[in-house]
PDB file of N, CA and C in Angstrom:
ATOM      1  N   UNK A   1     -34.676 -13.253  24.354  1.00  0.00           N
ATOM      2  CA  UNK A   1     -33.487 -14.050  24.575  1.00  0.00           C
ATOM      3  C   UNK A   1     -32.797 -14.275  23.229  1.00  0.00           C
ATOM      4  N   UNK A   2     -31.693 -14.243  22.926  1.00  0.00           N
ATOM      5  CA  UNK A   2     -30.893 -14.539  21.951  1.00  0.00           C
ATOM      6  C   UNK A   2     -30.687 -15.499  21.817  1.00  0.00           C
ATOM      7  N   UNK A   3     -31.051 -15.748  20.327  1.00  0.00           N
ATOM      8  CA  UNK A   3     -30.530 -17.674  19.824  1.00  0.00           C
ATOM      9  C   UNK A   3     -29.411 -17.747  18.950  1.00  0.00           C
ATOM     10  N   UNK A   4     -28.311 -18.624  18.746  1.00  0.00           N
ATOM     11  CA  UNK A   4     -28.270 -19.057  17.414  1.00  0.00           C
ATOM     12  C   UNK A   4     -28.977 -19.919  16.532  1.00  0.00           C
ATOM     13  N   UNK A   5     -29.239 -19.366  15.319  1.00  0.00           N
ATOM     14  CA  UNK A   5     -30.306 -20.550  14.583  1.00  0.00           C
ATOM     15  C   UNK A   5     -29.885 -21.104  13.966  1.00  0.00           C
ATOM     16  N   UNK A   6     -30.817 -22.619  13.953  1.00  0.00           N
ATOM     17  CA  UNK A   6     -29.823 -23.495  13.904  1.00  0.00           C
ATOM     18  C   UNK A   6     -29.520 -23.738  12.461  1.00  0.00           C
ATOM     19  N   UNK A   7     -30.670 -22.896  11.310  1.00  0.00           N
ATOM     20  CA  UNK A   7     -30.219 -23.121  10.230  1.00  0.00           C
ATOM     21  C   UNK A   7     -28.857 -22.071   9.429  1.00  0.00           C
ATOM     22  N   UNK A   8     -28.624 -21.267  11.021  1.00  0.00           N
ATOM     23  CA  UNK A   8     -26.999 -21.104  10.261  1.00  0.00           C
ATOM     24  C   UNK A   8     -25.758 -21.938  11.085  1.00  0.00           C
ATOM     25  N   UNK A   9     -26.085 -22.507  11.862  1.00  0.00           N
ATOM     26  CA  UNK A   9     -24.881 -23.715  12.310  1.00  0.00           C
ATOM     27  C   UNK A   9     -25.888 -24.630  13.402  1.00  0.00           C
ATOM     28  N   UNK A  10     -25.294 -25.660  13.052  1.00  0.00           N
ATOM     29  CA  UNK A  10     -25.572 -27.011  13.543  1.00  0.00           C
ATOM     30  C   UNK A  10     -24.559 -27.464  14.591  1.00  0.00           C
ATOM     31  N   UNK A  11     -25.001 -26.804  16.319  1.00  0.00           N
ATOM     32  CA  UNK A  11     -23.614 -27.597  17.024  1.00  0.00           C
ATOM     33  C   UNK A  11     -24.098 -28.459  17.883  1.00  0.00           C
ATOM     34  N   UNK A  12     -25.700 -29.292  17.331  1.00  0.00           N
ATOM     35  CA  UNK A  12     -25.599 -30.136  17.954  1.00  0.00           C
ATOM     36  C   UNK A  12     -24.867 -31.551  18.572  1.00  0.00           C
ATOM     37  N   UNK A  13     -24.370 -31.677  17.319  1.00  0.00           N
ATOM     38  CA  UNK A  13     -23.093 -32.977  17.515  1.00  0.00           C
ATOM     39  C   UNK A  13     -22.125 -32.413  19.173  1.00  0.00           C
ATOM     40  N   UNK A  14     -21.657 -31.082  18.642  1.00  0.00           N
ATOM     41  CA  UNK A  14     -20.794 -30.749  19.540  1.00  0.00           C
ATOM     42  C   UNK A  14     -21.560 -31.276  21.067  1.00  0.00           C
ATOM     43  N   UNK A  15     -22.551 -30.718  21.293  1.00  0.00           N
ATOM     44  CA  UNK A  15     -23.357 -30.308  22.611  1.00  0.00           C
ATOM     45  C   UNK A  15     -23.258 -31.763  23.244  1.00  0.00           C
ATOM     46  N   UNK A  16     -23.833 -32.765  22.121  1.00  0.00           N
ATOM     47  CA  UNK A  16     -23.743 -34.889  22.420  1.00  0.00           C
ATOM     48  C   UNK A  16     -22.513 -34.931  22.951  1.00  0.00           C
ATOM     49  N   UNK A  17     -21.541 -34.217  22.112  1.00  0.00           N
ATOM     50  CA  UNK A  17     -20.164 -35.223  22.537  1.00  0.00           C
ATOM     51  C   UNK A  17     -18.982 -34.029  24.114  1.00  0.00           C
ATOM     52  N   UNK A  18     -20.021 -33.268  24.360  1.00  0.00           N
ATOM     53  CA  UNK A  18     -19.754 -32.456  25.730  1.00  0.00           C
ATOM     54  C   UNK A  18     -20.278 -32.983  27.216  1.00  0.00           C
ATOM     55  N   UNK A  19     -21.728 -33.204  26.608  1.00  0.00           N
ATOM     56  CA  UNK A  19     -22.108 -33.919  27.593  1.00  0.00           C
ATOM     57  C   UNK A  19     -21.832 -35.618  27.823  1.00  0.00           C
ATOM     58  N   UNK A  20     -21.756 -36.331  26.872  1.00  0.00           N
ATOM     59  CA  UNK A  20     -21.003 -37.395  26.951  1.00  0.00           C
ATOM     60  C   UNK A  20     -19.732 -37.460  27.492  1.00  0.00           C
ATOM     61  N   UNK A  21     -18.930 -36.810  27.232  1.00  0.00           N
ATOM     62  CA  UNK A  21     -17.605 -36.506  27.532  1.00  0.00           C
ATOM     63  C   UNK A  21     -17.568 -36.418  29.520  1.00  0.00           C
ATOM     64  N   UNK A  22     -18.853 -35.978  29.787  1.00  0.00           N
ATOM     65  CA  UNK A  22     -19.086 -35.556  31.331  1.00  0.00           C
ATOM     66  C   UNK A  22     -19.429 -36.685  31.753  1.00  0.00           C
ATOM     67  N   UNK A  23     -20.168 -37.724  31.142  1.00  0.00           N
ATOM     68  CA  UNK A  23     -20.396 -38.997  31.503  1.00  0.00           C
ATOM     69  C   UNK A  23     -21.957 -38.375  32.346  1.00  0.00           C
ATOM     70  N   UNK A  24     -23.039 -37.818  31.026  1.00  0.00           N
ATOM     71  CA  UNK A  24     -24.058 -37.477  31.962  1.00  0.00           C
ATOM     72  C   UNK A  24     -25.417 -37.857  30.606  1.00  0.00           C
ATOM     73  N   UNK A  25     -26.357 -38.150  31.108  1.00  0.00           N
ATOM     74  CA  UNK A  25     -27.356 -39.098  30.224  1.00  0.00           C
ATOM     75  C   UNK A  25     -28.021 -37.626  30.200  1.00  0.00           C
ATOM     76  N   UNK A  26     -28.887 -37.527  29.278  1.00  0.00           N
ATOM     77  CA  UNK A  26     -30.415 -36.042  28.999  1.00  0.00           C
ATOM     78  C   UNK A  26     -31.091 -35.687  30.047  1.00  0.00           C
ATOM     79  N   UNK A  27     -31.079 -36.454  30.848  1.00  0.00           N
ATOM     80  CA  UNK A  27     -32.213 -36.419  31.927  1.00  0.00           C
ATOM     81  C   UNK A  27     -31.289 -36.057  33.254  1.00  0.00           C
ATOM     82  N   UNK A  28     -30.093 -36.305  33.641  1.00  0.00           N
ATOM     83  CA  UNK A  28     -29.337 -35.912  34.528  1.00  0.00           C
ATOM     84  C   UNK A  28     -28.884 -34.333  34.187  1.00  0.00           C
ATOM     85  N   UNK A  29     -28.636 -34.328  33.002  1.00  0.00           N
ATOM     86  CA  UNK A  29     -28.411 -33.169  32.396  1.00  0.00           C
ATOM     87  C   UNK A  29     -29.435 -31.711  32.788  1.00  0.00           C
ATOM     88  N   UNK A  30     -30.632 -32.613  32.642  1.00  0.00           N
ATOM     89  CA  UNK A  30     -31.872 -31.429  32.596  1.00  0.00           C
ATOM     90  C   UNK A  30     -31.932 -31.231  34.214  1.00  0.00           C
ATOM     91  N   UNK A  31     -31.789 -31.982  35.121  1.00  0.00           N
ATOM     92  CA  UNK A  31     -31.838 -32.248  36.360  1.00  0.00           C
ATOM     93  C   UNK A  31     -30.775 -31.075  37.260  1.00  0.00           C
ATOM     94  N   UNK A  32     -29.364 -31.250  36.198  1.00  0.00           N
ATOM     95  CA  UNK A  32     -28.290 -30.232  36.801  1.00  0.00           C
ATOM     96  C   UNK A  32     -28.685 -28.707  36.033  1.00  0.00           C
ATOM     97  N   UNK A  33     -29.034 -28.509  35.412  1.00  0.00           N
ATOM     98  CA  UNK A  33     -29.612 -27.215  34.991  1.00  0.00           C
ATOM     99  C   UNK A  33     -30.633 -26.617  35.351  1.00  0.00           C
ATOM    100  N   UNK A  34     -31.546 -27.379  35.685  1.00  0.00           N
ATOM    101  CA  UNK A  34     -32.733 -26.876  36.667  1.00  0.00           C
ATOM    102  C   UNK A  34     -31.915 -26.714  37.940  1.00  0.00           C
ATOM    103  N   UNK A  35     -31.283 -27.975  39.026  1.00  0.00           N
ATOM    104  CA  UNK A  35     -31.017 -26.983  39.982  1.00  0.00           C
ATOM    105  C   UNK A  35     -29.969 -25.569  40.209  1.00  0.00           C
ATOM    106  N   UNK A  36     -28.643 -25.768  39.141  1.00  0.00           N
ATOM    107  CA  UNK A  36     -27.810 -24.849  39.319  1.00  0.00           C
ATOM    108  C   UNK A  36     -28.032 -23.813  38.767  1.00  0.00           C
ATOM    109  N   UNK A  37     -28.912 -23.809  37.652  1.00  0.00           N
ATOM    110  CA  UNK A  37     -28.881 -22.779  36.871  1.00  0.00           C
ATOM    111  C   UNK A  37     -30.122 -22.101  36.660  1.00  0.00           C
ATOM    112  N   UNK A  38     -31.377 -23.248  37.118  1.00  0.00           N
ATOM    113  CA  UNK A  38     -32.739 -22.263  37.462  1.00  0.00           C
ATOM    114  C   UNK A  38     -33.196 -22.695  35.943  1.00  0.00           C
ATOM    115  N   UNK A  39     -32.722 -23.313  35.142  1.00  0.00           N
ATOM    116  CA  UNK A  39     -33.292 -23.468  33.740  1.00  0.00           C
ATOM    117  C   UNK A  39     -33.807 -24.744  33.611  1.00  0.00           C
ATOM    118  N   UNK A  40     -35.028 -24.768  33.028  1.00  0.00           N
ATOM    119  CA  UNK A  40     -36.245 -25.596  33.086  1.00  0.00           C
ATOM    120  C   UNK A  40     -36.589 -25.797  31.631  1.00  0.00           C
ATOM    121  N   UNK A  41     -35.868 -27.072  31.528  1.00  0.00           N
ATOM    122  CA  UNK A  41     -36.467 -27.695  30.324  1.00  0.00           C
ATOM    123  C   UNK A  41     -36.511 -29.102  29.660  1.00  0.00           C
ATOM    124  N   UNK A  42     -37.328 -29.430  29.149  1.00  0.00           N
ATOM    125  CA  UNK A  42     -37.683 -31.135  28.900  1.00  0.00           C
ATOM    126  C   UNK A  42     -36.532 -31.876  28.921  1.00  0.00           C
ATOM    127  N   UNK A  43     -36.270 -32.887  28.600  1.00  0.00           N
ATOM    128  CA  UNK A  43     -35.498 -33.726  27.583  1.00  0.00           C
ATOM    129  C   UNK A  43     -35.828 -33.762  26.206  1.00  0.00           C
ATOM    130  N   UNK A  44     -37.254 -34.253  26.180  1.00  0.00           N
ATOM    131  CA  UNK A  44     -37.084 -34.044  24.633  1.00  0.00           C
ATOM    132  C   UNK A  44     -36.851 -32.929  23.711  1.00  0.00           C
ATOM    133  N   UNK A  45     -36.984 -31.491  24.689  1.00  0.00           N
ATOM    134  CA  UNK A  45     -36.495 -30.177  24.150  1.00  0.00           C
ATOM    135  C   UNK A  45     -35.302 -30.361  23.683  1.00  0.00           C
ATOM    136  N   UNK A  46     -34.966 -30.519  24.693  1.00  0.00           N
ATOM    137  CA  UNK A  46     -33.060 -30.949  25.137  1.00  0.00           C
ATOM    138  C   UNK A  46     -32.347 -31.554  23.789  1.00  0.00           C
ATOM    139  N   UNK A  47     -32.991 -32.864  23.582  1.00  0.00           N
ATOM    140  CA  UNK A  47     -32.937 -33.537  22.774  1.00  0.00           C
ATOM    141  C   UNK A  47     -33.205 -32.927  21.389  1.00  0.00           C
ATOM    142  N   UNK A  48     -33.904 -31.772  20.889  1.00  0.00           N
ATOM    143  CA  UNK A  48     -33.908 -31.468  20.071  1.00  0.00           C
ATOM    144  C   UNK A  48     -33.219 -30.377  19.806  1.00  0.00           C
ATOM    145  N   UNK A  49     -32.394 -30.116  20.659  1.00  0.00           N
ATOM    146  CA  UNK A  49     -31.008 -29.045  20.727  1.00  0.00           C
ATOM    147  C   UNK A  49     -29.744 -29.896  20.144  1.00  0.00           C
ATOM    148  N   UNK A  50     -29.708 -31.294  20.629  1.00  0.00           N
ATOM    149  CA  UNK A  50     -28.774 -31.693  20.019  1.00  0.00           C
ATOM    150  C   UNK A  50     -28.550 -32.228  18.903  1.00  0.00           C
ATOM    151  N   UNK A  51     -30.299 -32.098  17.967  1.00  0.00           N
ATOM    152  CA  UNK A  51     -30.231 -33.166  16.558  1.00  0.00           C
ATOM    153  C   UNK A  51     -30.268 -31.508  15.973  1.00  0.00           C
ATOM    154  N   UNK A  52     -30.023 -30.496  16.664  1.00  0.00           N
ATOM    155  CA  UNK A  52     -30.450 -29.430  15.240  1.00  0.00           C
ATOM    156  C   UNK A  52     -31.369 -28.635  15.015  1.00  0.00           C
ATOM    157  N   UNK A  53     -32.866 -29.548  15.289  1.00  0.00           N
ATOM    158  CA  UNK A  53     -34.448 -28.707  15.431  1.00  0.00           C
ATOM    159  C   UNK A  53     -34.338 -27.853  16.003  1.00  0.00           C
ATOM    160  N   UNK A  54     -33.869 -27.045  16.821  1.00  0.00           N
ATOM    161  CA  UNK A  54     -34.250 -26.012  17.506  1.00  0.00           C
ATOM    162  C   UNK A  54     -33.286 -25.530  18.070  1.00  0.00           C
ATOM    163  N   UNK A  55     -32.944 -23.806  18.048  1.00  0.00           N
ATOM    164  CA  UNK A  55     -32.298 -22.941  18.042  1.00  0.00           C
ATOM    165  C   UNK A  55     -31.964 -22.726  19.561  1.00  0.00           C
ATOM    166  N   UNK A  56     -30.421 -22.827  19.902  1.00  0.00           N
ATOM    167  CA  UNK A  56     -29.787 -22.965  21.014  1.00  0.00           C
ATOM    168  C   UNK A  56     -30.040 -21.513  21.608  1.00  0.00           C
ATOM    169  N   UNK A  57     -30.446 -21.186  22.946  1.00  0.00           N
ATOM    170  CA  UNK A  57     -30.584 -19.960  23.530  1.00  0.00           C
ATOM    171  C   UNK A  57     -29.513 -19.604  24.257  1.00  0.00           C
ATOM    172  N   UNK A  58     -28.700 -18.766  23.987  1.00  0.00           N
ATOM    173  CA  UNK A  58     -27.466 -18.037  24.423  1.00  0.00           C
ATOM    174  C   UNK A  58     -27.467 -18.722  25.735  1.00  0.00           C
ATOM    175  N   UNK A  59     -28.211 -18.037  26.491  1.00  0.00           N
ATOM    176  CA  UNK A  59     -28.516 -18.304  28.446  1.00  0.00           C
ATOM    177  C   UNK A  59     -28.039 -20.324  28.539  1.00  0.00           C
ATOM    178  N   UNK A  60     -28.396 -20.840  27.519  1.00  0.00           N
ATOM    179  CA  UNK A  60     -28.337 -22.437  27.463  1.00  0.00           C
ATOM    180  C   UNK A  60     -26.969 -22.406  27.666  1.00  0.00           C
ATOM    181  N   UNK A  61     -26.364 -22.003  26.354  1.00  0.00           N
ATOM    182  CA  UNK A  61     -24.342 -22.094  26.361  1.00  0.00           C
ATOM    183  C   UNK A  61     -23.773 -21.844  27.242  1.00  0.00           C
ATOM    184  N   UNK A  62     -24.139 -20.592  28.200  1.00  0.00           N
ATOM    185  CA  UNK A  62     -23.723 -19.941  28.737  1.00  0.00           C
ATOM    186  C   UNK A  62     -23.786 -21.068  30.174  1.00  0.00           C
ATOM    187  N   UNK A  63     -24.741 -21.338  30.443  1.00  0.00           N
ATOM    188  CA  UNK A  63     -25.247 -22.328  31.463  1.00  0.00           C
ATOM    189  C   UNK A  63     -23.958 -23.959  31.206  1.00  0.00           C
ATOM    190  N   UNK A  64     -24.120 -24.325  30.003  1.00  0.00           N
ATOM    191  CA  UNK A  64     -23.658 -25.400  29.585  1.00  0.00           C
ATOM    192  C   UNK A  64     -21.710 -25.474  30.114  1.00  0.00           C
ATOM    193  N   UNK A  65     -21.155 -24.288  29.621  1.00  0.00           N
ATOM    194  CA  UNK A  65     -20.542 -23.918  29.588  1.00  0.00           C
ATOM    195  C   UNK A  65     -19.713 -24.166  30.740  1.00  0.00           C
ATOM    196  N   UNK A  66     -20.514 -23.157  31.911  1.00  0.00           N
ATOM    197  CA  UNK A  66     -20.057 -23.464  33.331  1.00  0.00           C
ATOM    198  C   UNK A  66     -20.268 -25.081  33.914  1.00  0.00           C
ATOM    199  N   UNK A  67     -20.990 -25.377  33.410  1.00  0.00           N
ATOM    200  CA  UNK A  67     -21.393 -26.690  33.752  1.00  0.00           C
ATOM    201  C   UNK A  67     -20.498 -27.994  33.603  1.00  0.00           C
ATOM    202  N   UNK A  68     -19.646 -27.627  32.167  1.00  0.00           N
ATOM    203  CA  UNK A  68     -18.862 -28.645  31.710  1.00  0.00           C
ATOM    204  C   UNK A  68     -17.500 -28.017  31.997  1.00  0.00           C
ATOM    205  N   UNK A  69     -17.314 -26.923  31.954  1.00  0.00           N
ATOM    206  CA  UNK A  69     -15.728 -26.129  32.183  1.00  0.00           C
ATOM    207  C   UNK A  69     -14.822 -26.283  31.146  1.00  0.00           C
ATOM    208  N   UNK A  70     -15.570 -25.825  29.829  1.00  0.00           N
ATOM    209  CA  UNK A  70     -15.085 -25.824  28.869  1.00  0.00           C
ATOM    210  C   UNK A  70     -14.738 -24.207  28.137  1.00  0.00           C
ATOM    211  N   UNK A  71     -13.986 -24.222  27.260  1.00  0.00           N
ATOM    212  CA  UNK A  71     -14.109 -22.785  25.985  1.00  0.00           C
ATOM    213  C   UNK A  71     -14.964 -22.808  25.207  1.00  0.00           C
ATOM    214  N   UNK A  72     -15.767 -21.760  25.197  1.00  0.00           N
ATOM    215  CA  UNK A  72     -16.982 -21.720  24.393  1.00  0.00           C
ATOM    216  C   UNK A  72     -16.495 -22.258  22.868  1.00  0.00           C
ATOM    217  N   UNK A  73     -15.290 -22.373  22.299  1.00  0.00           N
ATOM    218  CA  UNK A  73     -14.600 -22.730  21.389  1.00  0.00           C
ATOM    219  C   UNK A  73     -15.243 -23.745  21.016  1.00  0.00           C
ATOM    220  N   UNK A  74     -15.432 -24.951  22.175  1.00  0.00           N
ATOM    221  CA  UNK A  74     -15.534 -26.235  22.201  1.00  0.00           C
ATOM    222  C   UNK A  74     -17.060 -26.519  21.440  1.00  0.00           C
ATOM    223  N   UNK A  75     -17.693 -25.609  21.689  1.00  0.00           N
ATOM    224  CA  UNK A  75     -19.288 -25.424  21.553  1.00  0.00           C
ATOM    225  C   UNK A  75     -19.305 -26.011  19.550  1.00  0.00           C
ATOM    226  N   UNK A  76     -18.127 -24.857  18.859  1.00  0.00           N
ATOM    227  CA  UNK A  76     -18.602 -24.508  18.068  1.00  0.00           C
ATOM    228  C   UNK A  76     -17.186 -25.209  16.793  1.00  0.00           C
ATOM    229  N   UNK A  77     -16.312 -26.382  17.358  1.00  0.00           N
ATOM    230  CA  UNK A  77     -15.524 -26.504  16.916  1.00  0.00           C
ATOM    231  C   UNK A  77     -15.756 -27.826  15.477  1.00  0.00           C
ATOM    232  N   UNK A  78     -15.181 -27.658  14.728  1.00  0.00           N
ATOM    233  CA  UNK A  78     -15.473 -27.622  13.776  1.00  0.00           C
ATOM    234  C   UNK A  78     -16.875 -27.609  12.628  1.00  0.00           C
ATOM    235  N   UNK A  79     -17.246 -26.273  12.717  1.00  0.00           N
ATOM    236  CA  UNK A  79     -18.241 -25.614  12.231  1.00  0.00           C
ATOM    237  C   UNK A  79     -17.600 -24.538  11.088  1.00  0.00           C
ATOM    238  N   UNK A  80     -18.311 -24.839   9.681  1.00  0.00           N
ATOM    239  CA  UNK A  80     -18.075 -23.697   8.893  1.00  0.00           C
ATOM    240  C   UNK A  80     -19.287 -22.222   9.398  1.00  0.00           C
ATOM    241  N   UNK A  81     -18.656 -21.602   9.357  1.00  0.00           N
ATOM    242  CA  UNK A  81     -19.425 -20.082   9.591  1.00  0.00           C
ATOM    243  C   UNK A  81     -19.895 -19.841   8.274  1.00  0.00           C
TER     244      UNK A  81
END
C-alpha cells in the first residue's frame, strides 16, 4: 500500500480540521470508515494520523476524501513540499 511519510509532510492538522469541519468526533469517524469503506482501524491509530506519527495510507485519503466531499487539495493545503 502506498504512504505518504510523514517525515516529508505533516497533514495532520489538515485531516483535524476536515473532520471537524464534518462535525464528527475519532470514533464516529472510525465507525463511518469501517462501514462504507471496509477500513478497519483504531482511534488511537487514527489519532496518530492526525498528530503526524504515522504515515497516511493512500487507500485512507482516498476513503477520507469521499467521505468529506472535498479536493484532495484540501488534504494538503498549506504544506511546503
Amino acid at each position: 500500500m502506498q504512504k505518504l511519510k510523514s517525515g516529508e509532510m505533516n497533514i495532520g492538522n489538515n485531516l483535524r480540521m476536515l473532520r471537524k469541519r464534518s462535525n464528527l468526533t475519532q470514533d464516529m469517524l472510525i465507525a463511518q470508515l469501517d462501514t462504507n469503506f471496509g477500513i478497519r482501524i483504531t482511534r488511537s491509530k487514527y489519532s496518530r494520523y492526525e498528530t503526524g506519527e504515522l504515515n497516511v495510507p493512500i487507500q485512507l485519503l482516498v476513503a477520507l476524501h469521499k467521505l468529506y466531499k472535498c479536493s484532495y487539495d484540501e488534504f494538503f493545503e498549506g504544506l511546503d513540499v
